[in-house]
N, C-alpha and C. Protein backbone atom coordinates (compact mmCIF):
# COMPACT_ATOMS: atom_id res chain seq x y z
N UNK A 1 0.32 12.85 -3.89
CA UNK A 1 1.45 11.93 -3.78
C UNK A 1 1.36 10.79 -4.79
N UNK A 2 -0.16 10.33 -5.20
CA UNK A 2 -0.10 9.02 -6.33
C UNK A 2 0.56 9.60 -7.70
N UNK A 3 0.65 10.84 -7.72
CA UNK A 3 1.34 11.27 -8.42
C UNK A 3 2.78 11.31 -9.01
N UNK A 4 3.93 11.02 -7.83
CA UNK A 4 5.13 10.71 -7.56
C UNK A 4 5.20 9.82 -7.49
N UNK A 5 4.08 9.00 -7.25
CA UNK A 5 4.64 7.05 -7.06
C UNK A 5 3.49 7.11 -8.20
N UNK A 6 3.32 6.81 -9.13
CA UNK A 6 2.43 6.25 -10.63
C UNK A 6 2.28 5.08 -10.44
N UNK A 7 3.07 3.72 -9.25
CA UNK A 7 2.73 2.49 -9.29
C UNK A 7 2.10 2.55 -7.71
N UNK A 8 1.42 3.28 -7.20
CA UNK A 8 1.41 3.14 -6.02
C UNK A 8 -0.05 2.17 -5.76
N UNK A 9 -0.80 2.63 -7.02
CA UNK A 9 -2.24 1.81 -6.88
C UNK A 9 -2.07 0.49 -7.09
N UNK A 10 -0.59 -0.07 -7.83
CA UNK A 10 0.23 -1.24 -8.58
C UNK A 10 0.42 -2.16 -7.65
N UNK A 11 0.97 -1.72 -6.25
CA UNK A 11 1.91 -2.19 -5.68
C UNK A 11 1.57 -4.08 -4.97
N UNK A 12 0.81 -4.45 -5.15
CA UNK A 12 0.39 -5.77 -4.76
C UNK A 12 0.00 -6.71 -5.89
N UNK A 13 -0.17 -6.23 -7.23
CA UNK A 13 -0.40 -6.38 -8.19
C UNK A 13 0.48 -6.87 -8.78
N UNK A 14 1.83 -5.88 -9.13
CA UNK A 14 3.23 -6.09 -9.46
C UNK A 14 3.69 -7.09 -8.61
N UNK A 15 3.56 -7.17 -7.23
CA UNK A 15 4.03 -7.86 -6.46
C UNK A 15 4.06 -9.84 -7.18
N UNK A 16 2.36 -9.63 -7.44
CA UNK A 16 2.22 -11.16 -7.70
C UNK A 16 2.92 -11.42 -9.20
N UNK A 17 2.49 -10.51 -9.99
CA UNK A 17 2.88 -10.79 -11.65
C UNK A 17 4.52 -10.71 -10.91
N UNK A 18 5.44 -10.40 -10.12
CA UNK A 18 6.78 -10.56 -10.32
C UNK A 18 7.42 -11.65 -9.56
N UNK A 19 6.23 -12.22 -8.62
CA UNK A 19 6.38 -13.58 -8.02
C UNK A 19 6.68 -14.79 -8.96
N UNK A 20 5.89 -14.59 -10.31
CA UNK A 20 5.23 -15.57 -11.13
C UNK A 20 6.50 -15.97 -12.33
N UNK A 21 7.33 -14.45 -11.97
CA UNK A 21 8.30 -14.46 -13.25
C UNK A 21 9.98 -14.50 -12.48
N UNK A 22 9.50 -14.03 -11.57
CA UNK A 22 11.63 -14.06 -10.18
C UNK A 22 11.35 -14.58 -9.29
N UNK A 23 10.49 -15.76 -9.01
CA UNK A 23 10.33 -16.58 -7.45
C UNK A 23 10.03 -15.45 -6.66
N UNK A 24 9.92 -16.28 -5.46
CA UNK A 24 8.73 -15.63 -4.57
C UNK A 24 9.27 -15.63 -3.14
N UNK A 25 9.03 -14.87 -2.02
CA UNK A 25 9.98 -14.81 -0.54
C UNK A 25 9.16 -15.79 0.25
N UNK A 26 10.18 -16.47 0.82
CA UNK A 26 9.37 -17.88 1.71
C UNK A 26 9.11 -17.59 2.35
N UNK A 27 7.79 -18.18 3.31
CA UNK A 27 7.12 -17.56 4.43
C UNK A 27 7.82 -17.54 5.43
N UNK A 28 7.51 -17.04 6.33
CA UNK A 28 6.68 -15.26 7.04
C UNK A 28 6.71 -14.64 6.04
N UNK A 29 8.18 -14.44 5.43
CA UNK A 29 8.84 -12.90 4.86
C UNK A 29 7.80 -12.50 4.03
N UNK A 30 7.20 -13.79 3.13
CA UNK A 30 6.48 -13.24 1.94
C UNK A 30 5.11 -12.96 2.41
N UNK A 31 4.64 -13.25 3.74
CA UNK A 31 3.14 -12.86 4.56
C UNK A 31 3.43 -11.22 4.66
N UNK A 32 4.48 -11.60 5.58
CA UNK A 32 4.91 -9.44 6.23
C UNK A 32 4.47 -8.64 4.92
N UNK A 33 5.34 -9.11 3.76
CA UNK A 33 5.48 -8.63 2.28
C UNK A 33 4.40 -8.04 1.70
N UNK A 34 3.46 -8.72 1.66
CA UNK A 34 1.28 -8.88 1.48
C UNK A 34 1.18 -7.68 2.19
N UNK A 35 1.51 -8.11 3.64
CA UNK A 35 0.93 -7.42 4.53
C UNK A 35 1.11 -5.73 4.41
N UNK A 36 2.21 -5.47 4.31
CA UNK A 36 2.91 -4.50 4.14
C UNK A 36 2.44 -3.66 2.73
N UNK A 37 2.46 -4.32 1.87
CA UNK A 37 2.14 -3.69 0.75
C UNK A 37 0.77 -3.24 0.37
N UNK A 38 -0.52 -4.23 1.05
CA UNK A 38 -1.86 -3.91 0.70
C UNK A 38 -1.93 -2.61 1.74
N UNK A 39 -1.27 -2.36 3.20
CA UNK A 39 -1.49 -1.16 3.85
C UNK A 39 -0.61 0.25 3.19
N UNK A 40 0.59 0.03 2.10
CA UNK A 40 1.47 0.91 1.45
C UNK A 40 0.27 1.48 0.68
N UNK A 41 -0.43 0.55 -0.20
CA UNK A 41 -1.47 1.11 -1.27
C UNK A 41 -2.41 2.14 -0.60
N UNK A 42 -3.01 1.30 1.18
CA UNK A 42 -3.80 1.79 1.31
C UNK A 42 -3.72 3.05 1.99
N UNK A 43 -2.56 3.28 2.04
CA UNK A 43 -2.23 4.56 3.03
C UNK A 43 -2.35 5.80 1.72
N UNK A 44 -1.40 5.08 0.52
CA UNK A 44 -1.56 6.03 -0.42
C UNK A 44 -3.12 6.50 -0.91
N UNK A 45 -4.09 5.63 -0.99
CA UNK A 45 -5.68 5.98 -1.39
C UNK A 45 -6.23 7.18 -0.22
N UNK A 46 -6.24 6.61 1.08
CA UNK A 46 -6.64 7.11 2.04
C UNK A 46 -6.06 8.63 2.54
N UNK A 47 -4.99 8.70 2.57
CA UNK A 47 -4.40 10.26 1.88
C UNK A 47 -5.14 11.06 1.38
N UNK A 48 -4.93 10.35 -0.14
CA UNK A 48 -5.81 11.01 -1.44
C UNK A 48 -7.26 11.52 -0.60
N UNK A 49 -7.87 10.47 -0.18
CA UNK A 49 -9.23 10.77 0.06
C UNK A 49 -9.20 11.88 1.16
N UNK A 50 -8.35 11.92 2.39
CA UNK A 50 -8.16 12.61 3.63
C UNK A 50 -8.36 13.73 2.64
N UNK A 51 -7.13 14.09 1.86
CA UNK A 51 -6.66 15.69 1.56
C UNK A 51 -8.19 16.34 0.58
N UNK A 52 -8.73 15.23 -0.27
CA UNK A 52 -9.56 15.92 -0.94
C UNK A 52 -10.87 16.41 -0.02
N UNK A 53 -11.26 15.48 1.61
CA UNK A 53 -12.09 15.74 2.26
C UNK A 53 -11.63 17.28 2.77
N UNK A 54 -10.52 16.92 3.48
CA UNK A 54 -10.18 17.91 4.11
C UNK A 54 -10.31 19.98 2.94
N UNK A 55 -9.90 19.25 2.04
CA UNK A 55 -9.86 20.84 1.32
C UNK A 55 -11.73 21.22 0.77
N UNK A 56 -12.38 19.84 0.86
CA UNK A 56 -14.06 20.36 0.58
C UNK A 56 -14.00 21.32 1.99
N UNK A 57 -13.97 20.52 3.01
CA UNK A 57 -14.12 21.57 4.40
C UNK A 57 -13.53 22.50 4.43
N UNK A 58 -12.51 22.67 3.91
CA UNK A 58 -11.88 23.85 4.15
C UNK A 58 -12.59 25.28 3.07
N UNK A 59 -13.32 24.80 2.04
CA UNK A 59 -13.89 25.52 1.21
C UNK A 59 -15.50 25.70 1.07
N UNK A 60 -16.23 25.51 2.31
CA UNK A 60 -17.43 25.45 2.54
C UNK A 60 -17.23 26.55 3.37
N UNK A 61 -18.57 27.30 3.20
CA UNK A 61 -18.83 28.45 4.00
C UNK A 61 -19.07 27.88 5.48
N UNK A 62 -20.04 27.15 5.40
CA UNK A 62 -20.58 26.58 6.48
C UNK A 62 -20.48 25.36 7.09
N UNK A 63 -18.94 24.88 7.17
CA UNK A 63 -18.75 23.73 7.43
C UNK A 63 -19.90 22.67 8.25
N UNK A 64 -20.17 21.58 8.19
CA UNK A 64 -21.09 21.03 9.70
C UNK A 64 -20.19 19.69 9.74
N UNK A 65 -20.82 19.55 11.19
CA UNK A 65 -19.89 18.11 11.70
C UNK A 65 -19.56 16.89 11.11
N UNK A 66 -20.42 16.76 10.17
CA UNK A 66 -20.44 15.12 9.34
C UNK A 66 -19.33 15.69 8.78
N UNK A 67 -19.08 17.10 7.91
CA UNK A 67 -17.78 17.20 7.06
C UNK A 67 -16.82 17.28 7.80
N UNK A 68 -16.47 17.44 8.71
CA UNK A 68 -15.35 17.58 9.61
C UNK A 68 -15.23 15.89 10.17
N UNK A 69 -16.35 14.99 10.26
CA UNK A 69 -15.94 13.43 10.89
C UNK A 69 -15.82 13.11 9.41
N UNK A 70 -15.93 13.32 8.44
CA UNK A 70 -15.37 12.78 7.31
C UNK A 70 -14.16 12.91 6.77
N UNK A 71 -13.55 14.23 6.96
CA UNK A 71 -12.47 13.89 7.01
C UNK A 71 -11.77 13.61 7.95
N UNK A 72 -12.06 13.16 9.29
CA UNK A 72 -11.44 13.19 10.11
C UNK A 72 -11.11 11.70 10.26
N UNK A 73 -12.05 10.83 9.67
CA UNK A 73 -12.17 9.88 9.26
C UNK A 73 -11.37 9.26 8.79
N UNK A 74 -10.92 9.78 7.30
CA UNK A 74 -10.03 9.40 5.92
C UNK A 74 -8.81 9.86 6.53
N UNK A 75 -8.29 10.12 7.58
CA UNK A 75 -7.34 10.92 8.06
C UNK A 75 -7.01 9.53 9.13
N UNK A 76 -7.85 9.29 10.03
CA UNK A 76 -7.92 8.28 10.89
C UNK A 76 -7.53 7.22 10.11
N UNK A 77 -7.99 6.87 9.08
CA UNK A 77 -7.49 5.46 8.66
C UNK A 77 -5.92 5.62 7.80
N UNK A 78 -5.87 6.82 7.22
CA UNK A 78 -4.76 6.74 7.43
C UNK A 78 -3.73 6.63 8.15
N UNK A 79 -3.84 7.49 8.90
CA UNK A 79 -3.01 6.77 10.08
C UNK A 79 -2.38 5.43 10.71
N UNK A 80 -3.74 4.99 10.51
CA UNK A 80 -3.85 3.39 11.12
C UNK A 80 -3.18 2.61 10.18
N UNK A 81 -3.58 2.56 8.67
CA UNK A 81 -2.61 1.69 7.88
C UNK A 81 -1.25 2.56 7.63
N UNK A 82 -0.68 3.43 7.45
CA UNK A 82 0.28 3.90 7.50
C UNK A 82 1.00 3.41 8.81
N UNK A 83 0.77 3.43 9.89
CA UNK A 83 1.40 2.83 11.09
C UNK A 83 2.14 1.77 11.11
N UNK A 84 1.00 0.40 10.44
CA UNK A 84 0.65 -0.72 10.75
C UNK A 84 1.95 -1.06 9.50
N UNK A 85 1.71 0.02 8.82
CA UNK A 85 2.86 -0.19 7.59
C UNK A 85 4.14 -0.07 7.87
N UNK A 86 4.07 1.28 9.11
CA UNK A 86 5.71 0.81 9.51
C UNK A 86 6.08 -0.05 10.15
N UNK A 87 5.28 -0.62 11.31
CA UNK A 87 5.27 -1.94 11.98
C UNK A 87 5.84 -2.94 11.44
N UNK A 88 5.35 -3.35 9.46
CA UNK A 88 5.82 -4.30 9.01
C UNK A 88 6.84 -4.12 8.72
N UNK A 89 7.17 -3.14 8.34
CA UNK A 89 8.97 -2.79 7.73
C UNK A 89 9.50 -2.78 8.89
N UNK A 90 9.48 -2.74 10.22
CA UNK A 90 10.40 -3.74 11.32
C UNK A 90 10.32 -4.85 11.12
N UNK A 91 9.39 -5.28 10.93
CA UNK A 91 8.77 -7.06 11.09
C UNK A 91 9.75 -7.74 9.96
N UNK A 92 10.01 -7.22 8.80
CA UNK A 92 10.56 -7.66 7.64
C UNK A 92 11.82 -7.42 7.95
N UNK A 93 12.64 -6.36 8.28
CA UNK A 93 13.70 -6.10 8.37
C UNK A 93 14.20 -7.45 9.88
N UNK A 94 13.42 -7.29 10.68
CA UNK A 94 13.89 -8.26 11.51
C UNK A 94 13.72 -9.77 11.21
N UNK A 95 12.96 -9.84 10.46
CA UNK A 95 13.26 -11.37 9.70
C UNK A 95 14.06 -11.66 8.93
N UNK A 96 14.67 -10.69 8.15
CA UNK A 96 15.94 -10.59 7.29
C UNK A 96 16.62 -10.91 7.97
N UNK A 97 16.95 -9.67 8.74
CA UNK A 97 18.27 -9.74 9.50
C UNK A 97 18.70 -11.00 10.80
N UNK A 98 17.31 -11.30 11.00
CA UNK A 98 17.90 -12.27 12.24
C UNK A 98 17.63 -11.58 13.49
N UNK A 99 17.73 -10.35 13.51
CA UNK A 99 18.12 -9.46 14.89
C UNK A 99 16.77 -8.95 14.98
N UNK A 100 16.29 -9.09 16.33
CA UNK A 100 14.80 -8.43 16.71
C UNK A 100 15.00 -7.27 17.37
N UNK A 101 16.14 -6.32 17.10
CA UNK A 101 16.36 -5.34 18.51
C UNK A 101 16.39 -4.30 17.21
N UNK A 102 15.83 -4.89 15.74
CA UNK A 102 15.33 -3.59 15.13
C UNK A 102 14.46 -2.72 15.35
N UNK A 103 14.18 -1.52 15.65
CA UNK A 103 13.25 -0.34 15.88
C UNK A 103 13.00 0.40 14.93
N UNK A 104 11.69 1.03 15.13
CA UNK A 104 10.89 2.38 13.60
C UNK A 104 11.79 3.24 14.42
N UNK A 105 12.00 3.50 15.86
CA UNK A 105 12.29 4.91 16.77
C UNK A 105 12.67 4.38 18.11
N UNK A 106 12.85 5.20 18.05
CA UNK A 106 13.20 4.72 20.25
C UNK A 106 12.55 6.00 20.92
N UNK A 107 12.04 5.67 22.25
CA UNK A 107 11.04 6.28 23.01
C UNK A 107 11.33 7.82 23.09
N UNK A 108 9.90 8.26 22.88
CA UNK A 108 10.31 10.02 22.67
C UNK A 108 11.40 10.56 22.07
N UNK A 109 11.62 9.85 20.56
CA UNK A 109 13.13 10.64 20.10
C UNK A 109 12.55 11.38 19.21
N UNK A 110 10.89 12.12 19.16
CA UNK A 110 10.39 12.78 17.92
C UNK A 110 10.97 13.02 16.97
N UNK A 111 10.96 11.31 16.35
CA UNK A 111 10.61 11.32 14.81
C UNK A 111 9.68 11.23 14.32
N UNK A 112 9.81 10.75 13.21
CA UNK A 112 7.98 10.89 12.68
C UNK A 112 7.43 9.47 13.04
N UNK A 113 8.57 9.03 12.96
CA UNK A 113 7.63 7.57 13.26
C UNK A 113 7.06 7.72 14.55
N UNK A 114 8.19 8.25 15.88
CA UNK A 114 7.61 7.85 16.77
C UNK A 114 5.75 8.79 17.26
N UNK A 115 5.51 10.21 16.78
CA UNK A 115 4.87 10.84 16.41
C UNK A 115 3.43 10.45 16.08
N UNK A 116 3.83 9.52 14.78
CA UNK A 116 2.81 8.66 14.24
C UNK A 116 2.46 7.57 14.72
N UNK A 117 3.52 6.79 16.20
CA UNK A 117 2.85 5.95 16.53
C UNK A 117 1.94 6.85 17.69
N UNK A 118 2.57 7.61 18.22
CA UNK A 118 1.37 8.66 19.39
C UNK A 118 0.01 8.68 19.03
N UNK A 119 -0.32 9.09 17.93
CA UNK A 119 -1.45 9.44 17.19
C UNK A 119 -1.87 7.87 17.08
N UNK A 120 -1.34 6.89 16.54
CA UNK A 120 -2.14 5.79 16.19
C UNK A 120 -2.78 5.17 17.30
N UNK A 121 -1.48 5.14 18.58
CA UNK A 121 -2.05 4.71 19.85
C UNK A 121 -3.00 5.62 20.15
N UNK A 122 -3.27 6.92 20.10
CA UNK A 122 -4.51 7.64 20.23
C UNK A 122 -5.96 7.23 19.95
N UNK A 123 -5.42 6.54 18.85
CA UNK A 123 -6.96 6.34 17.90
C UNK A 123 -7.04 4.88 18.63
N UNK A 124 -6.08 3.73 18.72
CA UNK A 124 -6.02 2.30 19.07
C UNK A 124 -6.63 2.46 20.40
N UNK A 125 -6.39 3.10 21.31
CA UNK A 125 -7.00 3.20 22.62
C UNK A 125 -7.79 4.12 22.81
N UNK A 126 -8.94 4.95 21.98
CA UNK A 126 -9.74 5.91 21.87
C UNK A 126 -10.56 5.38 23.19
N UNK A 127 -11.01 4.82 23.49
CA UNK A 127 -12.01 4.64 24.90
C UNK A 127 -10.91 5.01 26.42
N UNK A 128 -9.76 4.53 26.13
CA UNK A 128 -8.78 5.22 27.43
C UNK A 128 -8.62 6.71 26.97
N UNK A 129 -8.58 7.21 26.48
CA UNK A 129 -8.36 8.55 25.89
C UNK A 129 -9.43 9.61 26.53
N UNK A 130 -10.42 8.71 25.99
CA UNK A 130 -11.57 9.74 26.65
C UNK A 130 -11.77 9.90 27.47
N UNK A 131 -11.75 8.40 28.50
CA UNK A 131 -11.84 8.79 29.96
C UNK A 131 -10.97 9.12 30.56
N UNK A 132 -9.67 8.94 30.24
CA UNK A 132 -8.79 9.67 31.04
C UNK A 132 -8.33 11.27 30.85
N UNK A 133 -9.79 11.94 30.13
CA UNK A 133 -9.71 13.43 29.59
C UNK A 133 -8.59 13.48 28.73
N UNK A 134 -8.15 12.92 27.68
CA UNK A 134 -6.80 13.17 27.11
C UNK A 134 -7.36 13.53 25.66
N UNK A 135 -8.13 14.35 25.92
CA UNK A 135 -8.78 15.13 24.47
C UNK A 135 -8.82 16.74 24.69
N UNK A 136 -8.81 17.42 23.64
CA UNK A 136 -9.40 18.80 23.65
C UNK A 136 -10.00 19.37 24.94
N UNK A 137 -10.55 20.10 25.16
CA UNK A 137 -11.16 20.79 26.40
C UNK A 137 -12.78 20.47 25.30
N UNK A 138 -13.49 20.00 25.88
CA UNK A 138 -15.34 20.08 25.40
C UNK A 138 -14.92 19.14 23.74
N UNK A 139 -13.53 18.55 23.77
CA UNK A 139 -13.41 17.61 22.40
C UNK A 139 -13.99 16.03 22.51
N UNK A 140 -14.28 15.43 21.92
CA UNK A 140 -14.92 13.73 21.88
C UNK A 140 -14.09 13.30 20.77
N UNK A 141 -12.97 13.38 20.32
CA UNK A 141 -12.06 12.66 19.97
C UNK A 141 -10.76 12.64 20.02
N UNK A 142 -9.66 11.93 20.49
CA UNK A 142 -8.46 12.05 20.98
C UNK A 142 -7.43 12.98 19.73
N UNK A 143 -7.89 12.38 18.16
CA UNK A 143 -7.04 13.11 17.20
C UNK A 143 -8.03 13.94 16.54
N UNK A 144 -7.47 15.01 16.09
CA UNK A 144 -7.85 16.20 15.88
C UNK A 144 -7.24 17.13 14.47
N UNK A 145 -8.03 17.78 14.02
CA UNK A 145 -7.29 18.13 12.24
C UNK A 145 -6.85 19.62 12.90
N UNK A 146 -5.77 20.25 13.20
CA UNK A 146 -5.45 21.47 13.38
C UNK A 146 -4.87 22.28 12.27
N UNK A 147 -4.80 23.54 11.69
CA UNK A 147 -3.93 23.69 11.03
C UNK A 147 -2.75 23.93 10.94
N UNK A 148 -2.01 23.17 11.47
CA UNK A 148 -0.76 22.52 11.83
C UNK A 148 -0.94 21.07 10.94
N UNK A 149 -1.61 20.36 11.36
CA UNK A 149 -1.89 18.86 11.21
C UNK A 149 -2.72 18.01 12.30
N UNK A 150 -2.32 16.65 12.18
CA UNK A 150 -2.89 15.75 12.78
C UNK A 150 -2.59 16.07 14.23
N UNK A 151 -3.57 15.92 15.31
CA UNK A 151 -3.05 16.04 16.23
C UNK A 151 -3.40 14.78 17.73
N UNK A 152 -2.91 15.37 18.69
CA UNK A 152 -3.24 14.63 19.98
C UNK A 152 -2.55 15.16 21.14
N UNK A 153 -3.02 14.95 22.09
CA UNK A 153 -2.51 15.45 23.14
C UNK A 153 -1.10 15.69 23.71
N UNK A 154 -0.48 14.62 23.33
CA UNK A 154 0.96 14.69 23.34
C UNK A 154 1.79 14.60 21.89
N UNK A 155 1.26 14.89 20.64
CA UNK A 155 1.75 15.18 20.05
C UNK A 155 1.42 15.81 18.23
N UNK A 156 2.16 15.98 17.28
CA UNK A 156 1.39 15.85 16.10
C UNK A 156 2.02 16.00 15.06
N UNK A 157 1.74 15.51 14.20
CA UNK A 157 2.16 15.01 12.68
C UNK A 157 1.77 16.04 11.90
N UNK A 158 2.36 16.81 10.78
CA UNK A 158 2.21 17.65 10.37
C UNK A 158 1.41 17.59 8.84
N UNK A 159 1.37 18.38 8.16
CA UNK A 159 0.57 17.38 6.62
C UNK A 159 1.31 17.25 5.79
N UNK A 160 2.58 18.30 5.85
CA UNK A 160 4.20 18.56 5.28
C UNK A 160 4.33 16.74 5.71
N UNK A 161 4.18 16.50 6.88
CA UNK A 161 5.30 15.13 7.66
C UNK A 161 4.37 13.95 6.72
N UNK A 162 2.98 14.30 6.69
CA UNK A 162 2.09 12.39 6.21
C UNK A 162 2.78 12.49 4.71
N UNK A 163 3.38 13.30 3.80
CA UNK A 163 3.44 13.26 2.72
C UNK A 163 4.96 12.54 2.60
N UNK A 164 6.05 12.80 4.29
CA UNK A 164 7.00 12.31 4.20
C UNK A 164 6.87 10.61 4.46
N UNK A 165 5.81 10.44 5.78
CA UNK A 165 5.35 9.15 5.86
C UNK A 165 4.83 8.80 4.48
N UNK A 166 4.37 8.80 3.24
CA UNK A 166 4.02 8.07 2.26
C UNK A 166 5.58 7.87 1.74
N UNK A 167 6.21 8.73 1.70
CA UNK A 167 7.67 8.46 1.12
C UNK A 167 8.02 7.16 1.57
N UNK A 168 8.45 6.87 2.72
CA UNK A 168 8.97 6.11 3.38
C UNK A 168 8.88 4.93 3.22
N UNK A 169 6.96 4.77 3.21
CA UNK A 169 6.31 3.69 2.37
C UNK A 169 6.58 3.00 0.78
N UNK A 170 6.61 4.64 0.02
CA UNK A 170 7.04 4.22 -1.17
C UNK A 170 8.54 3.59 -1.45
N UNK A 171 8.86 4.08 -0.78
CA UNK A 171 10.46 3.64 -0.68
C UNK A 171 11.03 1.99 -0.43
N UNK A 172 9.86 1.69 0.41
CA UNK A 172 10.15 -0.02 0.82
C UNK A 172 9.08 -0.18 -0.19
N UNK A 173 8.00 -0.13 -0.57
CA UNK A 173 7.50 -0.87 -1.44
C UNK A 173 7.90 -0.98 -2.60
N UNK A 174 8.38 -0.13 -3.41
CA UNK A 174 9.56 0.10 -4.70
C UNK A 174 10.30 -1.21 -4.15
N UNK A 175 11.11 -1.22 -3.35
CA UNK A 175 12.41 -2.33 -3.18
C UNK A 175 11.86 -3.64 -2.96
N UNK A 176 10.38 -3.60 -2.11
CA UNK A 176 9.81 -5.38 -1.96
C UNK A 176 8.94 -5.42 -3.08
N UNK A 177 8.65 -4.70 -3.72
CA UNK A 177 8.21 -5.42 -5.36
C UNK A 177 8.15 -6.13 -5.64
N UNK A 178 9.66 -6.44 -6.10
CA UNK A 178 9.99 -8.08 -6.79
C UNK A 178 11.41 -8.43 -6.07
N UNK A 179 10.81 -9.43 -6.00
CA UNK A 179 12.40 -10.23 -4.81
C UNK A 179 12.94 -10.74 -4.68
N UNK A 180 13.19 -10.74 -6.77
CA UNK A 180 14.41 -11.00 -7.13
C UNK A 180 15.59 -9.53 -6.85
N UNK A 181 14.77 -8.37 -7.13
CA UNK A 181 15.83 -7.53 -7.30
C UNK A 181 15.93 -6.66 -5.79
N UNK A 182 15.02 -7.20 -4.73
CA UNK A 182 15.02 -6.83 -3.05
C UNK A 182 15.83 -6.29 -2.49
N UNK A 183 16.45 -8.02 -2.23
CA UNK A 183 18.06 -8.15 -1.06
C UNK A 183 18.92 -6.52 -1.29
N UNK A 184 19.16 -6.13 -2.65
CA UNK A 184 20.36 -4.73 -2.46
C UNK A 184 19.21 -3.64 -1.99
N UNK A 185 18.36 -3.73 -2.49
CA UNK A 185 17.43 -2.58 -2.12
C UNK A 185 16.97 -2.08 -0.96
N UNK A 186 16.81 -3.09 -0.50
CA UNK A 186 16.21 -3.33 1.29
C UNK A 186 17.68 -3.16 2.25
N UNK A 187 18.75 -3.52 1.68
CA UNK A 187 19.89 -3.28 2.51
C UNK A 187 20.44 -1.66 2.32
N UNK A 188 19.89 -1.08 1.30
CA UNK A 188 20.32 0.29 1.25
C UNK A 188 19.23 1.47 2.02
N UNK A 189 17.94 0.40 2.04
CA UNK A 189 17.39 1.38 2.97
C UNK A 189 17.00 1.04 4.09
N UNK A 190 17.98 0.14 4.70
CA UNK A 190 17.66 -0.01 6.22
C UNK A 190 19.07 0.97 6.82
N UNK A 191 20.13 0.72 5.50
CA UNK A 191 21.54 1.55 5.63
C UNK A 191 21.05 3.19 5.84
N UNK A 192 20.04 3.72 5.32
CA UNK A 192 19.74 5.07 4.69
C UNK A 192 18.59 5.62 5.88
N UNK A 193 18.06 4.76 6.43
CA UNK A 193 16.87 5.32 7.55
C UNK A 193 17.37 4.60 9.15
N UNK A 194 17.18 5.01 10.16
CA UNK A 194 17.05 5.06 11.16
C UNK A 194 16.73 3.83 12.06
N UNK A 195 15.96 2.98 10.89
CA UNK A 195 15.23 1.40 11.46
C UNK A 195 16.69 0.70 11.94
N UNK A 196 17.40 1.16 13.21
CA UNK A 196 18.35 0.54 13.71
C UNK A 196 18.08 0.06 15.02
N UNK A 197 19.09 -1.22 15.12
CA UNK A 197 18.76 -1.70 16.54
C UNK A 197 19.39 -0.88 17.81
């Protein structure tokens, strides 16, 4: 995917050099902004790293457990900042707008967001998980690499879907860049995705 976004390693970087040259978003907006963008980068690295773990394991004769918690790992944190990333693109959009009755999803409407928050709350509450058996049969961790994708008990993200979750990311971080040229950008893709109240 760093492939399709070429500024994706950029994106906090550009951020400041375009602060310095088109003014800068007054706080919160420009905290969310930080916030948002160092987890955009990091979702894109952590990917990278997931997919390259994941395909060593997949190409070992003899897989063993450290390679399987390693990528299971780089997979896990993706998740987590990818999440945390859509979180902020409510957080921002509802500071724009004024209106807090913006949403990533609404309850069980399997999208990806809501999907991806299943899985994150999986990993966020991993000690309720376990004891309340909400793992595998003889499993010790709530998310799980299937070949399908990411998984969990009640649900799962596909590897087709994390490549659409980086989109999504790239998509708001392209537009909060620089903020001088934002405001149309951010209004075409709150127009274009689902983040409705």
């Amino acid at each position: 995917m760093s492939e399709y976004h070429s500024q994706s390693r950029f994106w906090l970087s550009n951020h400041f050099l375009n602060c310095v040259g088109s003014g800068r978003y007054k706080l919160p907006l420009g905290a969310f902004v930080v916030a948002f963008l160092r987890r955009a980068e990091a979702s894109f690295r952590l990917h990278k790293l997931a997919r390259d773990a994941t395909y060593e394991l997949l190409g070992l004769r003899q897989p063993s457990p450290s390679h399987y918690g390693i990528a299971l790992m780089q997979w896990e944190g993706f998740l987590t900042q990818s999440y945390q990333g859509i979180a902020l693109i409510v957080q921002i959009i509802q500071d724009l707008s004024r209106d807090s009755s913006y949403r990533a999803f609404r309850p069980n409407d399997g999208s990806i967001e809501q999907r991806l928050n299943l899985l994150y709350n999986s990993l966020k509450h991993v000690e309720k998980r376990i004891a309340a058996g909400q793992t595998l049969p003889g499993a010790i961790t709530p998310v799980w690499l299937s070949s399908t994708g990411l998984e969990c008990t009640d649900g799962v993200l596909t590897y087709d879907e994390t490549a659409e979750v980086l989109q999504i990311l790239a998509d708001w971080a392209d537009a909060l860049v620089n903020p001088r040229e934002s405001p149309v950008k951010i209004r075409e893709l709150v127009d274009s995705l689902h983040f409705a109240p």
